[in-house]
Protein backbone atom coordinates (compact mmCIF):
# COMPACT_ATOMS: atom_id res chain seq x y z
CA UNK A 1 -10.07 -9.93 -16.10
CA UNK A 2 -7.28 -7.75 -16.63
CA UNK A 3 -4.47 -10.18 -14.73
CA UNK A 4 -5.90 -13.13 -17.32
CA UNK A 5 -5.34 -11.30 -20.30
CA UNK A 6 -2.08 -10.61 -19.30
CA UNK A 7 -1.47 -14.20 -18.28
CA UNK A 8 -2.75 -15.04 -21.91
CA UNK A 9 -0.16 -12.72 -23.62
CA UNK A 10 2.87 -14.16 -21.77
CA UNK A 11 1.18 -18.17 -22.87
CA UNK A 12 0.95 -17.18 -26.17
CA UNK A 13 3.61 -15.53 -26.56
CA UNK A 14 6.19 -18.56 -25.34
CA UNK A 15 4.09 -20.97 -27.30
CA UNK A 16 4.87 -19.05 -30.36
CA UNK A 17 7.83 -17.27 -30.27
CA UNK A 18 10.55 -19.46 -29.67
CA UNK A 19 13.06 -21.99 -30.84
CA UNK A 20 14.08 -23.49 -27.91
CA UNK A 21 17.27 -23.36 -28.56
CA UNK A 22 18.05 -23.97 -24.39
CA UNK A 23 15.92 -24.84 -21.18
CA UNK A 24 17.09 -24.83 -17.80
CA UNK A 25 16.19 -23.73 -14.56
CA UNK A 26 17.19 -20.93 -11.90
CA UNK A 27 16.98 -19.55 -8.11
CA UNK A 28 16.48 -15.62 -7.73
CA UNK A 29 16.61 -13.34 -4.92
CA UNK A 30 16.41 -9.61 -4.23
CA UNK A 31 13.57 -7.04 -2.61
CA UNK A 32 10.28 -6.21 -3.81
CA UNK A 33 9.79 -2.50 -2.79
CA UNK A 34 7.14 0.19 -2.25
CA UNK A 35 8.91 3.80 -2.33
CA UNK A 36 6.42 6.81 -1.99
CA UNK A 37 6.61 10.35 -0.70
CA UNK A 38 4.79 13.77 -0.46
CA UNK A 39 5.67 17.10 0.37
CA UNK A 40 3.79 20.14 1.25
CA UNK A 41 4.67 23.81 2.81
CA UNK A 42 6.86 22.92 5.82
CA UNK A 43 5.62 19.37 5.68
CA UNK A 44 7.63 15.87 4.47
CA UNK A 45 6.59 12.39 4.53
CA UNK A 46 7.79 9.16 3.10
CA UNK A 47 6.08 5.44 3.39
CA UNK A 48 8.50 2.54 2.50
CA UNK A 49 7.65 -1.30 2.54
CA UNK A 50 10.49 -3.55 1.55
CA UNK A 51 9.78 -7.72 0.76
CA UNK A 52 12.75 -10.12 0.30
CA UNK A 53 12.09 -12.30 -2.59
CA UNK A 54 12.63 -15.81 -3.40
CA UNK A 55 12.20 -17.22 -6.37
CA UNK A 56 12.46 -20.43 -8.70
CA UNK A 57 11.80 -20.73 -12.35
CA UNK A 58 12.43 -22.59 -15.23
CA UNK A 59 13.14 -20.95 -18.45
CA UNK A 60 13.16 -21.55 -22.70
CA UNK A 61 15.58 -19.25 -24.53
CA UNK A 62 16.31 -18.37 -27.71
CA UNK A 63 19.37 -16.42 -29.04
CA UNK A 64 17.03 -13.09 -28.66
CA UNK A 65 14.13 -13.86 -26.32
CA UNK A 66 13.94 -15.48 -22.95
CA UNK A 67 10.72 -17.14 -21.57
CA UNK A 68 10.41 -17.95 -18.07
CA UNK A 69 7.65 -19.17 -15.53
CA UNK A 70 8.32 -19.12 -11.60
CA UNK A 71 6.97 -19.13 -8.14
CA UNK A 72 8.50 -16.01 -6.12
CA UNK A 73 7.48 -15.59 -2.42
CA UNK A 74 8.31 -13.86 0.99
CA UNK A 75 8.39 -14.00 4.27
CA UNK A 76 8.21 -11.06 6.14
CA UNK A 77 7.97 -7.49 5.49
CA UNK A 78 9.63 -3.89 6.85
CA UNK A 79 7.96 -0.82 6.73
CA UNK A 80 9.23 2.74 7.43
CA UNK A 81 7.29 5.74 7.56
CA UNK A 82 9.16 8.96 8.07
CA UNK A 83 7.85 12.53 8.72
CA UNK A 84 9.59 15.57 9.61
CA UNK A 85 10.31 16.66 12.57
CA UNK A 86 9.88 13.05 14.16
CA UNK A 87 12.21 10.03 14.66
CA UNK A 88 11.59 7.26 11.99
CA UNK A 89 8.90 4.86 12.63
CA UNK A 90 10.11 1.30 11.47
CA UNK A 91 7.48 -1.74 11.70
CA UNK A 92 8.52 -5.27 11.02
CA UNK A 93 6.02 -7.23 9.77
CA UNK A 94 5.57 -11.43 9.09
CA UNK A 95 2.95 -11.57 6.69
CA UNK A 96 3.81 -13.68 3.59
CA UNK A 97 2.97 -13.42 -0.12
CA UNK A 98 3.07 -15.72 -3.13
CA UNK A 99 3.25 -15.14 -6.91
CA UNK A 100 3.37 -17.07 -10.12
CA UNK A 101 5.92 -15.41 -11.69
CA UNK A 102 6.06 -14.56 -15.81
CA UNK A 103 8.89 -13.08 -17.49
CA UNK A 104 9.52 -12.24 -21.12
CA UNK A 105 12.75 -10.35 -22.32
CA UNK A 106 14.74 -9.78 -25.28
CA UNK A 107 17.91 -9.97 -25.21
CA UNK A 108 20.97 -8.42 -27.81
CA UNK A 109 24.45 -10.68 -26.93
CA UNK A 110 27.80 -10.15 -27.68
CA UNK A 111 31.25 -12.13 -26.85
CA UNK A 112 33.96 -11.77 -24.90
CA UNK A 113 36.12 -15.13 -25.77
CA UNK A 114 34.43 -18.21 -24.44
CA UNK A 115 31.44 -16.28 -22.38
CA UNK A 116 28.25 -14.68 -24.37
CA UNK A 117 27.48 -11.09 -22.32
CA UNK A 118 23.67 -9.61 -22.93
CA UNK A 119 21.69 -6.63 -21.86
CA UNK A 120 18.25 -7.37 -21.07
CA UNK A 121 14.94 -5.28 -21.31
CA UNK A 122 11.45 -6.82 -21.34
CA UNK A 123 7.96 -7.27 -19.12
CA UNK A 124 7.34 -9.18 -16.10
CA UNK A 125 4.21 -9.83 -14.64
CA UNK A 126 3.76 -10.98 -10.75
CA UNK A 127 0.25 -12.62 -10.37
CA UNK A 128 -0.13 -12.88 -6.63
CA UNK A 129 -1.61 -16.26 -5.22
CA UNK A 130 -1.50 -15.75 -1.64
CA UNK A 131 -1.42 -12.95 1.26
CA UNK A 132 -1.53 -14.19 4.32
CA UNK A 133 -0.06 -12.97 8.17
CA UNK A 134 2.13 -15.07 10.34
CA UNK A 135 -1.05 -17.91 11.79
CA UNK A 136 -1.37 -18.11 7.81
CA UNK A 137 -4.68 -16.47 7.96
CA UNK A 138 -6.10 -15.04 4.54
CA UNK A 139 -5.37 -10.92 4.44
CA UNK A 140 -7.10 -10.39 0.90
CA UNK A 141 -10.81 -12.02 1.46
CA UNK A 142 -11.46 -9.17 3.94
CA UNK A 143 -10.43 -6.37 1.64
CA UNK A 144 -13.29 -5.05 -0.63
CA UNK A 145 -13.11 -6.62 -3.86
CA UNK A 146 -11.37 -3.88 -6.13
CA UNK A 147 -8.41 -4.09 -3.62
CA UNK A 148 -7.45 -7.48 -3.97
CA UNK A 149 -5.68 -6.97 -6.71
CA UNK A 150 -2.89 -4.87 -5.30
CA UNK A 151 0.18 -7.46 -4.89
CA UNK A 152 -0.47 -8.14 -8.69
CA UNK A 153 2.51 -6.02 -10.67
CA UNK A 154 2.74 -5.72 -13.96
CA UNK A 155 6.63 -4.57 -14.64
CA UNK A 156 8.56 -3.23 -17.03
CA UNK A 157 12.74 -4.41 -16.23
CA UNK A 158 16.01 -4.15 -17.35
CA UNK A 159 19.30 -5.25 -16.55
CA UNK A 160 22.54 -7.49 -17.50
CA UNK A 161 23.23 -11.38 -18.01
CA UNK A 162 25.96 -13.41 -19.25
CA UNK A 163 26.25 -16.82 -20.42
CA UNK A 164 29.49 -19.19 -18.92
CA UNK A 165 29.76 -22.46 -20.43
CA UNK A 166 30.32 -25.65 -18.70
CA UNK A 167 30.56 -28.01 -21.63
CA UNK A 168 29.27 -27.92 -24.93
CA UNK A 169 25.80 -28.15 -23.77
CA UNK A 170 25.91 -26.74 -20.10
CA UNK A 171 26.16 -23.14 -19.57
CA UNK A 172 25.68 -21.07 -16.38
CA UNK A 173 23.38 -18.09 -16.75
CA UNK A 174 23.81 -15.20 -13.75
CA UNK A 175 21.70 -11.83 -14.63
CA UNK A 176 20.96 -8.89 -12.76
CA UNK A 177 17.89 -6.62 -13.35
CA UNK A 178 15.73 -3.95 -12.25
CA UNK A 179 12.07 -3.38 -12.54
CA UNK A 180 9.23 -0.71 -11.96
CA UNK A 181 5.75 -1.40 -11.89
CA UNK A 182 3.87 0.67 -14.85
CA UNK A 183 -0.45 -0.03 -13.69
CA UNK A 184 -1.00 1.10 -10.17
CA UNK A 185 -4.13 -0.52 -8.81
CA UNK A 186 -7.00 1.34 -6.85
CA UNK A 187 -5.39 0.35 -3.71
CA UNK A 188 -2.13 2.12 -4.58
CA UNK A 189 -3.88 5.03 -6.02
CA UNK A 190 -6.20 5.31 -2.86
CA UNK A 191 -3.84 4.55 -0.47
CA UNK A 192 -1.60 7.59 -1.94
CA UNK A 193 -4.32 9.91 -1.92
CA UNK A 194 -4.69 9.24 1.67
CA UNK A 195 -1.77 8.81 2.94
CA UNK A 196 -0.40 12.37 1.21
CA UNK A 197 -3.72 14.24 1.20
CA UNK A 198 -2.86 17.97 0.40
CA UNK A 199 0.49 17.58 -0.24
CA UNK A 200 1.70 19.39 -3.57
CA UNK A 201 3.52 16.64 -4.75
CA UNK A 202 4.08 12.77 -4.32
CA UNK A 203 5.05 9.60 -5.74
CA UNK A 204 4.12 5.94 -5.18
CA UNK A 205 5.91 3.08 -7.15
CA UNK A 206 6.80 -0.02 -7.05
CA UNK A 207 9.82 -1.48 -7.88
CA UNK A 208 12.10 -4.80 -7.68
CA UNK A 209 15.85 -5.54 -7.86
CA UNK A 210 16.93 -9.09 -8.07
CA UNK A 211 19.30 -11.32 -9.12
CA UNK A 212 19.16 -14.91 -10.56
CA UNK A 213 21.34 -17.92 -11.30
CA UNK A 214 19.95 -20.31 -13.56
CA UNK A 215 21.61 -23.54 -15.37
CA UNK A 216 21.33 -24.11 -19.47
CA UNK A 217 21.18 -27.04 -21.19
CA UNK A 218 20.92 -26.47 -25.01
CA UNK A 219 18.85 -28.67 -26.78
């Protein structure tokens, strides 16, 4: 229920907040990433997963607020588990994973002669469609049911954009950003707990960094 509500707020929000002042359209690509770690007494261990991400999206903007709705995916994954004492263990992996992709920022631009420059801070929210391994076989079905959830990601981001015009109407948009995933599921919380069982400390989060390029056409 949860991942529909959110999927509601983004909707509404888009249908109600904007001008459309510009549409257009865009390509991303960066890493979605699991970093987590524990210590204890004499003892060190760290769990990494990276995914390359690609994305596409279209996107309505107005001078403050930028709306977009994509489909992000990858194809393989690399995990790296390191404990001390022992040589890295690194694991290649080919399962792929899907997501409708929903992003809402605001934005506060500035000029610098002919281009507009903008921070960016705002939510993102990855609603996973598929998990699957190489033979495309289904990897969530035979999870129990309160794991399924765990690809979803509900992020907070930030990062830099700038607008470069091409004509009156045509402007290229590149931005930067990085996000961190603020609701762990039961499957991150669980698999921390297990993985770093009696260590003092540890931390398991989720983050992205990625980059886009998207064309503008004002309207």
């Amino acid at each position: 229920m949860r991942k529909y509500s959110i999927l509601a707020f983004f909707l509404s929000i888009a249908a109600f907040a904007f001008g459309q002042a510009s549409v257009g359209a865009g390509v991303d690509y960066g890493y979605i990433s699991l970093a987590s770690g524990g210590s204890a007494p004499g003892v060190s261990a760290t769990n990494d997963r990276t995914m390359p991400a690609l994305g596409f999206s279209v996107f309505v903007d107005s001078r403050y607020l930028q709306f977009s709705i994509g489909y992000t995916m990858n194809s393989s994954q690399t995990q790296t588990i390191t404990l001390t004492g022992s040589p890295n263990s690194t694991a290649a992996t080919s399962y792929k994973a899907s997501w409708l992709d929903l992003d809402l920022v605001g934005k506060l631009p500035f000029h610098a002669g002919d281009v507009t420059l903008f921070p960016l801070v705002g939510l993102e929210y990855l609603f996973n469609l598929t998990y699957t391994d190489s033979s495309g076989n289904d990897q969530l079905s035979a999870m129990p049911s309160d794991y399924r959830d765990w690809l979803d990601m509900f992020m907070v981001k930030a990062g830099f954009g700038a607008d470069i015009p091409v004509s009156d109407a045509i402007y290229i948009r590149p931005e930067a950003f990085a996000g961190i995933k603020i609701a762990k599921s039961r499957w991150d919380t669980d698999q921390e707990a297990s993985f770093y069982a009696g260590a003092s400390s540890s931390y398991w989060n989720w983050w992205e960094l990625r980059g886009t390029l998207m064309i503008g056409f004002k309207i």
